[in-house]
PDB file of N, CA and C in Angstrom:
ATOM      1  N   UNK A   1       3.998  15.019   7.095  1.00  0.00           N
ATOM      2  CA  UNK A   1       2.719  14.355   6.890  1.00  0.00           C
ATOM      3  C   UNK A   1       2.510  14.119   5.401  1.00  0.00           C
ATOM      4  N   UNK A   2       1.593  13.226   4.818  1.00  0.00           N
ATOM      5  CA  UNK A   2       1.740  12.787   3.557  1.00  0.00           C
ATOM      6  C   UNK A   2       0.238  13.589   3.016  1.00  0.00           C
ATOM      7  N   UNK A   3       0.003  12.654   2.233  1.00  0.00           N
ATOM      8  CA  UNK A   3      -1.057  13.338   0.991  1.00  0.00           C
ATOM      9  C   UNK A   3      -1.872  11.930   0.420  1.00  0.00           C
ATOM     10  N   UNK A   4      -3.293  12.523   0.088  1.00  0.00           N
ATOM     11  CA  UNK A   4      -4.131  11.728  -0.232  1.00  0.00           C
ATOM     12  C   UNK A   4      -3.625  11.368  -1.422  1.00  0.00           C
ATOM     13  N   UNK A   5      -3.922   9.636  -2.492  1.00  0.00           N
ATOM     14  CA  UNK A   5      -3.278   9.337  -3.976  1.00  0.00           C
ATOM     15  C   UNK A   5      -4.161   8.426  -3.941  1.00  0.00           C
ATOM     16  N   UNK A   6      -5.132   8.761  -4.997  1.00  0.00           N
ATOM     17  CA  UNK A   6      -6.040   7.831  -5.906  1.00  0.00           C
ATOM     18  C   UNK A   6      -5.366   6.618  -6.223  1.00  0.00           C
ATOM     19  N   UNK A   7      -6.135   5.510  -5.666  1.00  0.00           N
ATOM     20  CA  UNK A   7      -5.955   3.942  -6.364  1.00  0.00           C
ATOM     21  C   UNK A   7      -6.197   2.987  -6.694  1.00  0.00           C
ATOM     22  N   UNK A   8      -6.524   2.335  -7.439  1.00  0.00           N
ATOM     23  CA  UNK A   8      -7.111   1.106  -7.730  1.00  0.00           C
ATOM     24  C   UNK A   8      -6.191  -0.245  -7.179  1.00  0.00           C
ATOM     25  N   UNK A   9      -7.174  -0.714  -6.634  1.00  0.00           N
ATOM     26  CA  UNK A   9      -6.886  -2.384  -5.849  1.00  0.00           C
ATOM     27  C   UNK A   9      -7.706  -3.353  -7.046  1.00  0.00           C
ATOM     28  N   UNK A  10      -6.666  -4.672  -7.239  1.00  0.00           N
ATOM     29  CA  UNK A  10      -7.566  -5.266  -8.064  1.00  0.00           C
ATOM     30  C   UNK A  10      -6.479  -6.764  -7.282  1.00  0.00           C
ATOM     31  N   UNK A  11      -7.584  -7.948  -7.054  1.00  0.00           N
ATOM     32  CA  UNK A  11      -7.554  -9.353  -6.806  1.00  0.00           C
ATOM     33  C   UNK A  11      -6.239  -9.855  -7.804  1.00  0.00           C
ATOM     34  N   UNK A  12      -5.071 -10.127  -7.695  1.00  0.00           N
ATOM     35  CA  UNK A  12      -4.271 -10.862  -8.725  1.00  0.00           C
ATOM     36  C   UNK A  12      -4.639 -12.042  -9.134  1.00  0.00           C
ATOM     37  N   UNK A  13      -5.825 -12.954  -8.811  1.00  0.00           N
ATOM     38  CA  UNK A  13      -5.924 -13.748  -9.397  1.00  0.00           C
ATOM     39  C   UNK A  13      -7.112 -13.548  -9.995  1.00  0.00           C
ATOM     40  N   UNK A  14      -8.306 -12.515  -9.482  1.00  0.00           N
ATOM     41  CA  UNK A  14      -9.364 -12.226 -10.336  1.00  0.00           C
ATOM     42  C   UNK A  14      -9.412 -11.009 -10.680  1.00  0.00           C
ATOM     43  N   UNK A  15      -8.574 -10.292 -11.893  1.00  0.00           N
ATOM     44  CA  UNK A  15      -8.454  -8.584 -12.001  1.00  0.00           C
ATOM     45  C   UNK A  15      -9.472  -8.079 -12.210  1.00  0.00           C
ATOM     46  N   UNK A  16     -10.736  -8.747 -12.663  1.00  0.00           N
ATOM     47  CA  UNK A  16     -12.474  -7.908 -12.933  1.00  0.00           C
ATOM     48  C   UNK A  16     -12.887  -7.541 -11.428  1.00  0.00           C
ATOM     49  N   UNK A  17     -12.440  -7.547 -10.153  1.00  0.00           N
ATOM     50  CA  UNK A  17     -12.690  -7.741  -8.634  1.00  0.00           C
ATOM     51  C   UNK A  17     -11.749  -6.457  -8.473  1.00  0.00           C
ATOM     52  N   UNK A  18     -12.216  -5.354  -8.629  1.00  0.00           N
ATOM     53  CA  UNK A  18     -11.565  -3.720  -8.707  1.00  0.00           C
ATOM     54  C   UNK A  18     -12.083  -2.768  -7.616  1.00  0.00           C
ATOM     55  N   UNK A  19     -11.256  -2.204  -6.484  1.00  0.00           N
ATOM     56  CA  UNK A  19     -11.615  -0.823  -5.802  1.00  0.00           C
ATOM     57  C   UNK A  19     -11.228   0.276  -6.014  1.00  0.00           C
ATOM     58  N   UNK A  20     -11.716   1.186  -6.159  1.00  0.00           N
ATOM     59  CA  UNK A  20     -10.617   2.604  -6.199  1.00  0.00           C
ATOM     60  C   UNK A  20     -11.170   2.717  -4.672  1.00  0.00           C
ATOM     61  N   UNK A  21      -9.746   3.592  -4.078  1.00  0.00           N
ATOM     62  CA  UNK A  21      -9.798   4.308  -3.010  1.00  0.00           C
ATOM     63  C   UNK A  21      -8.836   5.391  -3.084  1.00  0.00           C
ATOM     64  N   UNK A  22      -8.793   6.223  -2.160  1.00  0.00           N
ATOM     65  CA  UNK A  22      -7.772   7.461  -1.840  1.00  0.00           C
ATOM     66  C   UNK A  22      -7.529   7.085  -0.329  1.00  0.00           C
ATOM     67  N   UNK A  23      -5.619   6.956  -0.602  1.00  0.00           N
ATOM     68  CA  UNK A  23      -5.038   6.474   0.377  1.00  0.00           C
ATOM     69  C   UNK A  23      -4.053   7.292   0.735  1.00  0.00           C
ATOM     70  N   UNK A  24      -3.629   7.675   1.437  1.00  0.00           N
ATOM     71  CA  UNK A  24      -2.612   8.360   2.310  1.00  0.00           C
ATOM     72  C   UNK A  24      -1.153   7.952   2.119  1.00  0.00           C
ATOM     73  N   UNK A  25      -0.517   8.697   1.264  1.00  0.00           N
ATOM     74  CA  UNK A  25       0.927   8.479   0.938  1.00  0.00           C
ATOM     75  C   UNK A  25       1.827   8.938   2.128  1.00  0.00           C
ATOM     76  N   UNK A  26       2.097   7.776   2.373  1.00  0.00           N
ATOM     77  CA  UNK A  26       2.876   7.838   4.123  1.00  0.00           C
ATOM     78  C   UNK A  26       4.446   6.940   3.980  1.00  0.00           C
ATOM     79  N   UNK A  27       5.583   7.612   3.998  1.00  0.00           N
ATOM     80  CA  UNK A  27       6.853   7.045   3.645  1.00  0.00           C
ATOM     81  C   UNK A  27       7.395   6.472   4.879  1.00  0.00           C
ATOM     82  N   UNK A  28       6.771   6.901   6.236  1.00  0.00           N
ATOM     83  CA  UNK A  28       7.059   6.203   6.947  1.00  0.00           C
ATOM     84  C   UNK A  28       6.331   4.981   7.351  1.00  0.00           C
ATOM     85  N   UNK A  29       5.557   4.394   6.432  1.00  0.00           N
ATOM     86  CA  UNK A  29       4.837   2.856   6.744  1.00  0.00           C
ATOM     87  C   UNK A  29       5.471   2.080   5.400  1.00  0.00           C
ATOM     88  N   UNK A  30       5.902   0.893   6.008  1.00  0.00           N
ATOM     89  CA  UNK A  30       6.566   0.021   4.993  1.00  0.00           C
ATOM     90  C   UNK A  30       5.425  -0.650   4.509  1.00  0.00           C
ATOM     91  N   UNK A  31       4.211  -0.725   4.767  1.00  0.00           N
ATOM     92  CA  UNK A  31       3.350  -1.945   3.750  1.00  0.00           C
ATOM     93  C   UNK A  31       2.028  -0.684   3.678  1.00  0.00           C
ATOM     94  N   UNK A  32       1.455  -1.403   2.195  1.00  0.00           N
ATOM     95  CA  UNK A  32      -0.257  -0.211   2.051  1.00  0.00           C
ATOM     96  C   UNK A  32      -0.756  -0.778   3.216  1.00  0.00           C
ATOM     97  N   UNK A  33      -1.816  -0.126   4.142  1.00  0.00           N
ATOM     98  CA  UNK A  33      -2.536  -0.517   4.898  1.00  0.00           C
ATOM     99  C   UNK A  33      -4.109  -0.340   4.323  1.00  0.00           C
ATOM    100  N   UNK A  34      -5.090  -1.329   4.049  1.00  0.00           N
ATOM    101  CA  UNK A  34      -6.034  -1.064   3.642  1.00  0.00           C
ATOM    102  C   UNK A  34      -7.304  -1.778   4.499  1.00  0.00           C
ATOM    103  N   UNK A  35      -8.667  -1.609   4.733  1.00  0.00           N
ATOM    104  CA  UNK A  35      -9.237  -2.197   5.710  1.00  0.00           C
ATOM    105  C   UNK A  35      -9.846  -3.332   5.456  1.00  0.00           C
ATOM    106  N   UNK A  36      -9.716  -4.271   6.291  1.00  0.00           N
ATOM    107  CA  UNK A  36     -10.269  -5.629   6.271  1.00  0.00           C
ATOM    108  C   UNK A  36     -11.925  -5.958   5.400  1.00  0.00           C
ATOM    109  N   UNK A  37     -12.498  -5.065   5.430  1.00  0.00           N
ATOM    110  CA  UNK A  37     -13.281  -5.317   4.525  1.00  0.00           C
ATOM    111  C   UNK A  37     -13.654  -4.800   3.418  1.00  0.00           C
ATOM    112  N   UNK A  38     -12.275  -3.956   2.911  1.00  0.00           N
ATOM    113  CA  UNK A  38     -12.179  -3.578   1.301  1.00  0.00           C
ATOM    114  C   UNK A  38     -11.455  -5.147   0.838  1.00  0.00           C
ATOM    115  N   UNK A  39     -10.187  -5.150   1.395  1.00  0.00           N
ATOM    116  CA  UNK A  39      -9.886  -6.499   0.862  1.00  0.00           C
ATOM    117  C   UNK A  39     -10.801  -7.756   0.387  1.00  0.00           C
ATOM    118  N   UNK A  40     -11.424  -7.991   2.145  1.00  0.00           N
ATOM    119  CA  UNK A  40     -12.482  -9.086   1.747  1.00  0.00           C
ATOM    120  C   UNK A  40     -13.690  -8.974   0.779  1.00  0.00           C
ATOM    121  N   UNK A  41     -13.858  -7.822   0.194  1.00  0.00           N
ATOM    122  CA  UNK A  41     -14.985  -7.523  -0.625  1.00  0.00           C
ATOM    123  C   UNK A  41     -13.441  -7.589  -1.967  1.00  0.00           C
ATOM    124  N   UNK A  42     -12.465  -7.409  -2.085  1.00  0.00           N
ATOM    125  CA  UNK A  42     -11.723  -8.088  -3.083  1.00  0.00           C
ATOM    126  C   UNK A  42     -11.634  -9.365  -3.371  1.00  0.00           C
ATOM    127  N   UNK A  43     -12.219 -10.594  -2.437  1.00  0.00           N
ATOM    128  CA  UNK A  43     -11.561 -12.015  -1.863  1.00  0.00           C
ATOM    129  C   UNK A  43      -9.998 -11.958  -2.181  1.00  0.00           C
ATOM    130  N   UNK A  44      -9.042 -11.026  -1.129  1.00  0.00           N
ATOM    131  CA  UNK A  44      -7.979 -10.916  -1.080  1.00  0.00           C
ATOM    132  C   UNK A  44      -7.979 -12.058  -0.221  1.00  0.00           C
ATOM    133  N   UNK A  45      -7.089 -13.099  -0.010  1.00  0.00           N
ATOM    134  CA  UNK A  45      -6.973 -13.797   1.509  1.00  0.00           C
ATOM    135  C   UNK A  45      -5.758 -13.564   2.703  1.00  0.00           C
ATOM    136  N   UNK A  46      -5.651 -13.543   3.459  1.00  0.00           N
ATOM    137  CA  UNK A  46      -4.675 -13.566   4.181  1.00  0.00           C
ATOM    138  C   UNK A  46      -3.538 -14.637   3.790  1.00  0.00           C
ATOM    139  N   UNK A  47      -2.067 -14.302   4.102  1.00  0.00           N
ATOM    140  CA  UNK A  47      -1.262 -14.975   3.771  1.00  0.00           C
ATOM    141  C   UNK A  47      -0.197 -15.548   4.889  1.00  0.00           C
ATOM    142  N   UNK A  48      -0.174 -14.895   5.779  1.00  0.00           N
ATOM    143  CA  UNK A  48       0.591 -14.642   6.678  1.00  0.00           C
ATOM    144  C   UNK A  48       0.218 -13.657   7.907  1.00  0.00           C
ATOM    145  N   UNK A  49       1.274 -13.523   8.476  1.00  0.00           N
ATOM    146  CA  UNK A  49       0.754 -12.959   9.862  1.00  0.00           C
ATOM    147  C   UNK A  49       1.848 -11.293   9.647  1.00  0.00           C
ATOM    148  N   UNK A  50       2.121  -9.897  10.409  1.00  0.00           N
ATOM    149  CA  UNK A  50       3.296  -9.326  10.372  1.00  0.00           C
ATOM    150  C   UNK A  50       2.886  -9.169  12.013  1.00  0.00           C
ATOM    151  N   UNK A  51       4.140  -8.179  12.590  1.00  0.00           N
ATOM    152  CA  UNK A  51       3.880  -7.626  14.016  1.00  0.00           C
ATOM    153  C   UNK A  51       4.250  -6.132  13.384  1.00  0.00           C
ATOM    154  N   UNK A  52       3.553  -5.352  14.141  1.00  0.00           N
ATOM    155  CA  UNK A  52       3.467  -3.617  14.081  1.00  0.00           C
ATOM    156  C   UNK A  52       3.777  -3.228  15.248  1.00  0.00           C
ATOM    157  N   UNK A  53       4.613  -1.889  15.659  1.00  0.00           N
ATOM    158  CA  UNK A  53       4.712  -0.891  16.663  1.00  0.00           C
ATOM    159  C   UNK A  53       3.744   0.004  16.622  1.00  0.00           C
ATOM    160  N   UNK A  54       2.985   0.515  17.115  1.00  0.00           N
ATOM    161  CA  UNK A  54       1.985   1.287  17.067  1.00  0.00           C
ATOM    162  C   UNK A  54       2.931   2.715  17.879  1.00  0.00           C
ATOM    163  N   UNK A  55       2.383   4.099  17.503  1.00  0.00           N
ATOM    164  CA  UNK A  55       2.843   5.245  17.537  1.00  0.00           C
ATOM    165  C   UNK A  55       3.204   5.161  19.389  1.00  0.00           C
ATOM    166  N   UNK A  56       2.029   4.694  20.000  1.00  0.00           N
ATOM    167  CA  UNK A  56       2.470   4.280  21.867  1.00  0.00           C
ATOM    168  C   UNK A  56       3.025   3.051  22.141  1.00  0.00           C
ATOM    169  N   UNK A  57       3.614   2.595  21.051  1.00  0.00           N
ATOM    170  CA  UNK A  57       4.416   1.840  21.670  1.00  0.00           C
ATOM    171  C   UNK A  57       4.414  -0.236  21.592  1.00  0.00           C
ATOM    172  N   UNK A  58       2.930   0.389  21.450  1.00  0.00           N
ATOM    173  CA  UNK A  58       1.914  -1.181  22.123  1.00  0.00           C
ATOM    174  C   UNK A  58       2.617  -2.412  20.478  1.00  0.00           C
ATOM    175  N   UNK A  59       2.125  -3.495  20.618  1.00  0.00           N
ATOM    176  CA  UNK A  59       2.733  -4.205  19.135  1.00  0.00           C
ATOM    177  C   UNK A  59       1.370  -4.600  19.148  1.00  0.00           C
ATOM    178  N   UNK A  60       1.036  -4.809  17.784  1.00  0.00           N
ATOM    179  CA  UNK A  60      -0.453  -5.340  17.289  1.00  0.00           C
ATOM    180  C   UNK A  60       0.327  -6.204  16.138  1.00  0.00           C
ATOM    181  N   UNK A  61      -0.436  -7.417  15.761  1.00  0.00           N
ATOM    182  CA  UNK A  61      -0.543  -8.414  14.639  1.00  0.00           C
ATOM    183  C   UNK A  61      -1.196  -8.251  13.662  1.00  0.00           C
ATOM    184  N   UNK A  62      -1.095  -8.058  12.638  1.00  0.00           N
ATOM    185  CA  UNK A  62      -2.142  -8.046  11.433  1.00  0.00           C
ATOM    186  C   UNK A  62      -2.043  -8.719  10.606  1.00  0.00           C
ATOM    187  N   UNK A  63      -3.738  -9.561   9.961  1.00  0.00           N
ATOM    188  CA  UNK A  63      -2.563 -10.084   8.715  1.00  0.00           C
ATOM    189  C   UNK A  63      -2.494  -9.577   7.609  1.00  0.00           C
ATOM    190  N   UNK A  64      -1.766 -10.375   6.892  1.00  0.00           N
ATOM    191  CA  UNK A  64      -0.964  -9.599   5.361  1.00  0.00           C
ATOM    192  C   UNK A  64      -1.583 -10.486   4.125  1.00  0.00           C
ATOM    193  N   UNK A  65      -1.756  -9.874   3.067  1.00  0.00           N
ATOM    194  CA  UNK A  65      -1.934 -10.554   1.654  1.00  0.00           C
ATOM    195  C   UNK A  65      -0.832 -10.016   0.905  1.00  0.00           C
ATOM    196  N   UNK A  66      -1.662 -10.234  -0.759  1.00  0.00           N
ATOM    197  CA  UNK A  66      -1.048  -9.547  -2.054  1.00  0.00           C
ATOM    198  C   UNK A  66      -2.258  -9.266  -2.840  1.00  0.00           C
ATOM    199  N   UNK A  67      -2.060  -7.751  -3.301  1.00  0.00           N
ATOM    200  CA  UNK A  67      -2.876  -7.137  -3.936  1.00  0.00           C
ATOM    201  C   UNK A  67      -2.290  -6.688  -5.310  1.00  0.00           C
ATOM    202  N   UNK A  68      -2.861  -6.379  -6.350  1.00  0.00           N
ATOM    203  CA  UNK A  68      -2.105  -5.796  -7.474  1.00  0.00           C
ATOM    204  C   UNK A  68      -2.395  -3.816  -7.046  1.00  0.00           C
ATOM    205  N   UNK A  69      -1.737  -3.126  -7.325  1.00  0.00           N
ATOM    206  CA  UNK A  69      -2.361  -1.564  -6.651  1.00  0.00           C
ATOM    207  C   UNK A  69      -1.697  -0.958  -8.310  1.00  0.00           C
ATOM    208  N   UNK A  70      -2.787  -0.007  -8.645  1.00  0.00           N
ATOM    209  CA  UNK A  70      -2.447   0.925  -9.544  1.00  0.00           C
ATOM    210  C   UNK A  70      -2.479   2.287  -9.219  1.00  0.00           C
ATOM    211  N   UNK A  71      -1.414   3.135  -9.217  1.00  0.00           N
ATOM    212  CA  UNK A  71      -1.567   4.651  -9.044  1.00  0.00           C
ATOM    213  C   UNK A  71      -0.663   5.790 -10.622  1.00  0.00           C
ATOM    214  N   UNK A  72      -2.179   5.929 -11.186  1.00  0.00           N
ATOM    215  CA  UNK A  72      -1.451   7.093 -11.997  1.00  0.00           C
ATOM    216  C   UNK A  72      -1.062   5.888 -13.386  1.00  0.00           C
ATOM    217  N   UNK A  73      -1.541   4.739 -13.536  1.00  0.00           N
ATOM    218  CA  UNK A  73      -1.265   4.026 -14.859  1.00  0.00           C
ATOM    219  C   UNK A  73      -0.127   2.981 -14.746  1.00  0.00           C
ATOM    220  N   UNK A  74       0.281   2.911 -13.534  1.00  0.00           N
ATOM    221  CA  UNK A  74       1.622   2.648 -13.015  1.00  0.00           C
ATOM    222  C   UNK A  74       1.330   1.107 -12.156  1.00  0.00           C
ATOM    223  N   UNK A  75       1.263  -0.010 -12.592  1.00  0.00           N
ATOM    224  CA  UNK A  75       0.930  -1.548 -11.570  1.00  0.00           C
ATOM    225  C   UNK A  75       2.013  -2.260 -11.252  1.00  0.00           C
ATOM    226  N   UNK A  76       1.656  -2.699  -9.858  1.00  0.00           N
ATOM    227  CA  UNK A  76       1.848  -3.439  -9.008  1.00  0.00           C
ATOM    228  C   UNK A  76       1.650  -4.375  -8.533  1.00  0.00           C
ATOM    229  N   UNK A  77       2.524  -5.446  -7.886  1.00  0.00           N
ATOM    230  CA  UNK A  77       1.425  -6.617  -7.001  1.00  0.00           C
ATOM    231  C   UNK A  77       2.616  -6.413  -5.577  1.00  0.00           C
ATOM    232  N   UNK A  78       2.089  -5.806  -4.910  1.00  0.00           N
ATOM    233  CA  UNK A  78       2.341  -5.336  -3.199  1.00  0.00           C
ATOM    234  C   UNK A  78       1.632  -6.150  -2.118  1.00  0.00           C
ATOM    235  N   UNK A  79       1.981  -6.277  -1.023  1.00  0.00           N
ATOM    236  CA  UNK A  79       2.159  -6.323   0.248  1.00  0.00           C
ATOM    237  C   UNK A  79       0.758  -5.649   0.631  1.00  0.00           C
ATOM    238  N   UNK A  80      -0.452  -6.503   1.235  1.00  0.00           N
ATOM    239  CA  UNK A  80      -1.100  -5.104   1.544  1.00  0.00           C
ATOM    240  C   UNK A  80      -1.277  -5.808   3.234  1.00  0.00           C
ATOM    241  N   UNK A  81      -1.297  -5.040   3.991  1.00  0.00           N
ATOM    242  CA  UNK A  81      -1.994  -5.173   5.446  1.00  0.00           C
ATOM    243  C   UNK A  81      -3.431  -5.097   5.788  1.00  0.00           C
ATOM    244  N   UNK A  82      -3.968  -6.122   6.235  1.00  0.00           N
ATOM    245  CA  UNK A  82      -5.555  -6.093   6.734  1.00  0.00           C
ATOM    246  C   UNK A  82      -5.863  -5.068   7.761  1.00  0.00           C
ATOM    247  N   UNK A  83      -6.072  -3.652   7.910  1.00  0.00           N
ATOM    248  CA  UNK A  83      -6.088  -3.154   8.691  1.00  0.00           C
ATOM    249  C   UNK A  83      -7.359  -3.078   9.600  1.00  0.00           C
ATOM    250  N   UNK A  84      -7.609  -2.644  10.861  1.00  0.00           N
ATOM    251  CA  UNK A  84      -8.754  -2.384  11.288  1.00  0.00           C
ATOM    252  C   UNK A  84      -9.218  -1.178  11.235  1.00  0.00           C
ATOM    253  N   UNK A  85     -10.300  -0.727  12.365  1.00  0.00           N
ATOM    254  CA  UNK A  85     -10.871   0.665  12.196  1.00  0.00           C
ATOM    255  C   UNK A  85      -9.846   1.259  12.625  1.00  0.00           C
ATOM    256  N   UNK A  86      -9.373   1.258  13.438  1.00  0.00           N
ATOM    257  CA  UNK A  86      -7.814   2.210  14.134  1.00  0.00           C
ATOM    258  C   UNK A  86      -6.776   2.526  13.226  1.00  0.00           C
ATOM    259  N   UNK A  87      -6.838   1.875  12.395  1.00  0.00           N
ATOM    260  CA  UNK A  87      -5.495   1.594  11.497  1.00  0.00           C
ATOM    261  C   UNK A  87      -5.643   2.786  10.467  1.00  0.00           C
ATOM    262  N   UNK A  88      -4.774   3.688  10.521  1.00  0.00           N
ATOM    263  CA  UNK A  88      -5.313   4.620   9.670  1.00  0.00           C
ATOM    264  C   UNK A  88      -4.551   3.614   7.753  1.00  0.00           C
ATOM    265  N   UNK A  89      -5.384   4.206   6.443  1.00  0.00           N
ATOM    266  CA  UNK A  89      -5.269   3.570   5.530  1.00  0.00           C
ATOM    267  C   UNK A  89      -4.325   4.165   4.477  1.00  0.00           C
ATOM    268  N   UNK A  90      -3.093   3.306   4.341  1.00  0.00           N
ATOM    269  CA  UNK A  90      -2.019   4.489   3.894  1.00  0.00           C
ATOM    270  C   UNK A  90      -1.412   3.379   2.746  1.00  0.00           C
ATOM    271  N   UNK A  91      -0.711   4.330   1.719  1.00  0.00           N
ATOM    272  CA  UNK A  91       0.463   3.830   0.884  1.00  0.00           C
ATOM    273  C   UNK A  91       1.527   3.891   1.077  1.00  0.00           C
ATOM    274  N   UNK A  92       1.953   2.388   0.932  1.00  0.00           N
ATOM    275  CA  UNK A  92       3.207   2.557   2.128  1.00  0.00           C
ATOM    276  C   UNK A  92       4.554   2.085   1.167  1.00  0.00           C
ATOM    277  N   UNK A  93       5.513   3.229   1.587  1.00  0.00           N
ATOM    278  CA  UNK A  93       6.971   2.958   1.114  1.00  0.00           C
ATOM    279  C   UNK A  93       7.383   1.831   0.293  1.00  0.00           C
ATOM    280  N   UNK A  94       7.227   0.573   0.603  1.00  0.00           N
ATOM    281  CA  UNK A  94       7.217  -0.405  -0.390  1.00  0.00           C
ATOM    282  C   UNK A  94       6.743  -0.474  -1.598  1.00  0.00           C
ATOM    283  N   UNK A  95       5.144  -0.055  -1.216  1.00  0.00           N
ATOM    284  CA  UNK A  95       4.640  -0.244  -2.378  1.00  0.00           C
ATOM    285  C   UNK A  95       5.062   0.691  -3.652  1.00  0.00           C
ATOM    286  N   UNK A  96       4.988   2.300  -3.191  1.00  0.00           N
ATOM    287  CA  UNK A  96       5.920   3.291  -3.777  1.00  0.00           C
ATOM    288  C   UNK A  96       7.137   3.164  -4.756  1.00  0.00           C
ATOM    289  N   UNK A  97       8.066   2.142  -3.980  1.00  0.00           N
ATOM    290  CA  UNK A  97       9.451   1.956  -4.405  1.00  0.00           C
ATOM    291  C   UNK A  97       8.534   1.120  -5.659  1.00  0.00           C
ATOM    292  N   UNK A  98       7.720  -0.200  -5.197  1.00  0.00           N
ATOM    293  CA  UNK A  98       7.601  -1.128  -6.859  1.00  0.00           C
ATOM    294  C   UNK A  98       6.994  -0.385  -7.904  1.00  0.00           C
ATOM    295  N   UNK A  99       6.614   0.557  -7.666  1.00  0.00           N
ATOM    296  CA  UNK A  99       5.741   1.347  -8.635  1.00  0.00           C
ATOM    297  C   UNK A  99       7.057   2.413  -9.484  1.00  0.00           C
ATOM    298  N   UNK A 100       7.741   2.988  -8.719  1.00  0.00           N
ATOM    299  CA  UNK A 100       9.129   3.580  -9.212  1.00  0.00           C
ATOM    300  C   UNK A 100       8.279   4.973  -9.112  1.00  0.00           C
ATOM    301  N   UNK A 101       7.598   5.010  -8.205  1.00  0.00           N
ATOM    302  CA  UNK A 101       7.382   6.326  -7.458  1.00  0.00           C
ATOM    303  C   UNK A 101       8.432   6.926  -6.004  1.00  0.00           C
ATOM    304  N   UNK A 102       7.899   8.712  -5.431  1.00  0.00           N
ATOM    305  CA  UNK A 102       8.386   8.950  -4.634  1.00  0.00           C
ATOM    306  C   UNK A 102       7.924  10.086  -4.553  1.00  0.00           C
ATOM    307  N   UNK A 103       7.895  10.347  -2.791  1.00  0.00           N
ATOM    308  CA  UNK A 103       6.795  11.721  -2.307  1.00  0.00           C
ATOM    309  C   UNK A 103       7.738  12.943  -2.731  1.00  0.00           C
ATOM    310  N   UNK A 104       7.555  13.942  -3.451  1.00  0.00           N
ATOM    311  CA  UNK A 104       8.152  14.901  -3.222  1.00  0.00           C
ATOM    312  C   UNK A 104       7.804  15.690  -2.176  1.00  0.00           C
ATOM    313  N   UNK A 105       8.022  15.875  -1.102  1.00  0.00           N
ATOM    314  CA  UNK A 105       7.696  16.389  -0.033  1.00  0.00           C
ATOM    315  C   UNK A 105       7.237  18.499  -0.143  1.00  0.00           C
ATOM    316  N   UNK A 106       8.084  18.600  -0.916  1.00  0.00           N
ATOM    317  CA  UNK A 106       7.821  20.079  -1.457  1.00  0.00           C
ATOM    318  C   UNK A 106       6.816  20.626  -1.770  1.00  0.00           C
ATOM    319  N   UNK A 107       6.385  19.714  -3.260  1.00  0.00           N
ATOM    320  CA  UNK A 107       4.714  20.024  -4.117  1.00  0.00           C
ATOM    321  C   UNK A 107       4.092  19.247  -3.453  1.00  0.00           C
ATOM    322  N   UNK A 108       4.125  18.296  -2.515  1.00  0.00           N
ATOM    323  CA  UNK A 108       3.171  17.468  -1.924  1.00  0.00           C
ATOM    324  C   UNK A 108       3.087  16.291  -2.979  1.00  0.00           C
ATOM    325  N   UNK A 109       3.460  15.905  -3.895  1.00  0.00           N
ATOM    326  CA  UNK A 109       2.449  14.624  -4.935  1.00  0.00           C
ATOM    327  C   UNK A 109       3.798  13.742  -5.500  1.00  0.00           C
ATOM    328  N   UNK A 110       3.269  12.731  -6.155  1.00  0.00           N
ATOM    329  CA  UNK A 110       4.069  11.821  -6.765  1.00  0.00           C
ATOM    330  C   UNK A 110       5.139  11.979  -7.130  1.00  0.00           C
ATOM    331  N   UNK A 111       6.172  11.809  -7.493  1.00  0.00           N
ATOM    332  CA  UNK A 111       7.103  11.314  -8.950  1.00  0.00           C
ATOM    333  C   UNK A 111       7.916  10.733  -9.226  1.00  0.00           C
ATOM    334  N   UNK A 112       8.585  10.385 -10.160  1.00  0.00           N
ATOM    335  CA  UNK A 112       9.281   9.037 -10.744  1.00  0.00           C
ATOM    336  C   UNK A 112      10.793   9.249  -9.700  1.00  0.00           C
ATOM    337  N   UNK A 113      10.393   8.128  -9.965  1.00  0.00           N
ATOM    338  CA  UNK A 113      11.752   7.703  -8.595  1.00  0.00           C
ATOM    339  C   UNK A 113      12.751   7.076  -9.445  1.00  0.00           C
ATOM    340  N   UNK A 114      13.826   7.661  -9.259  1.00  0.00           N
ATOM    341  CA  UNK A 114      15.492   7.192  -9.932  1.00  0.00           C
ATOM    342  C   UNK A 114      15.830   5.821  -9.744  1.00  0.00           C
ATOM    343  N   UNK A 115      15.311   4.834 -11.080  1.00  0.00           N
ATOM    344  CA  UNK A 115      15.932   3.617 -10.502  1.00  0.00           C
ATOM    345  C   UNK A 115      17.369   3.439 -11.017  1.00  0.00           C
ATOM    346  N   UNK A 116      18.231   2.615  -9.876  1.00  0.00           N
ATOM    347  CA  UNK A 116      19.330   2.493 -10.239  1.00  0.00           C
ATOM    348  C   UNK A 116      19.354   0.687 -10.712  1.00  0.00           C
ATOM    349  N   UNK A 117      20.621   0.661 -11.189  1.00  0.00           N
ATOM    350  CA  UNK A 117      20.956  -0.981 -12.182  1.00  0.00           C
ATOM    351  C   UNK A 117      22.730  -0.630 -11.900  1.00  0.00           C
ATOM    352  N   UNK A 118      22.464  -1.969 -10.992  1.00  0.00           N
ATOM    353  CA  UNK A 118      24.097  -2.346 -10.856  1.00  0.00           C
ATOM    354  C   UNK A 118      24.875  -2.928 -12.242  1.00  0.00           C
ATOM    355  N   UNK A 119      25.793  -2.846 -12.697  1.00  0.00           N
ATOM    356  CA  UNK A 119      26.287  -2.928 -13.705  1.00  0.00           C
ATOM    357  C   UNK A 119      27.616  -4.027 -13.754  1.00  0.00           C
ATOM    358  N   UNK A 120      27.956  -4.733 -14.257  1.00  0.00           N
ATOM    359  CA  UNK A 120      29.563  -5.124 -14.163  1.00  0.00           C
ATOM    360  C   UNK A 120      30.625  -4.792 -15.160  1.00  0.00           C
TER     361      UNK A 120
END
């Protein structure tokens, strides 16, 4: 199970349009999931559509934007999912990797994630 991580959401095309929230660092969700009307109180817009497996099985649609996300001084422009009330609200693996973060599962919290550079 993951751990709560302070963050700021900010509009990439209007950065004065700022949320902090505490989101749920979850390595098994590939996109942040955040709720449809934090975004829209960002004027995030939808961009696209994704499909989800839900834990029973069922597939749900949601749609998707781009958000800029800051955790710890560290920015981004990620993937975020419009979630609903069901949807629990998490930081998800993707976003993690662009940030050059990673859960230590041990202490529970952040830290710098080993980037590698292919070389010739």
């Amino acid at each position: 199970m993951g751990f709560k991580v302070k963050v700021k959401l900010r509009n990439i095309h209007f950065p004065e349009l700022e949320l902090a929230a505490e989101l749920l660092a979850d390595t098994g969700a590939i996109y942040t999931v955040l709720r449809r009307e934090k975004l829209e109180r960002l004027r995030i817009e939808p961009r696209g559509k994704r499909r989800f497996k839900t834990a029973d099985g069922r597939i749900s649609e949601r749609d998707i934007g781009v958000s800029e996300i800051e955790v710890g001084g560290q920015r981004t422009y990620s993937t975020v999912v419009f979630g609903e009330e069901s949807d629990a609200e998490v930081l998800g693996l993707t976003t993690l990797e662009e940030l050059g973060l990673q859960v230590d599962p041990v202490s529970g919290e952040l830290k710098p994630l080993e980037l590698l550079l292919l070389r010739f």
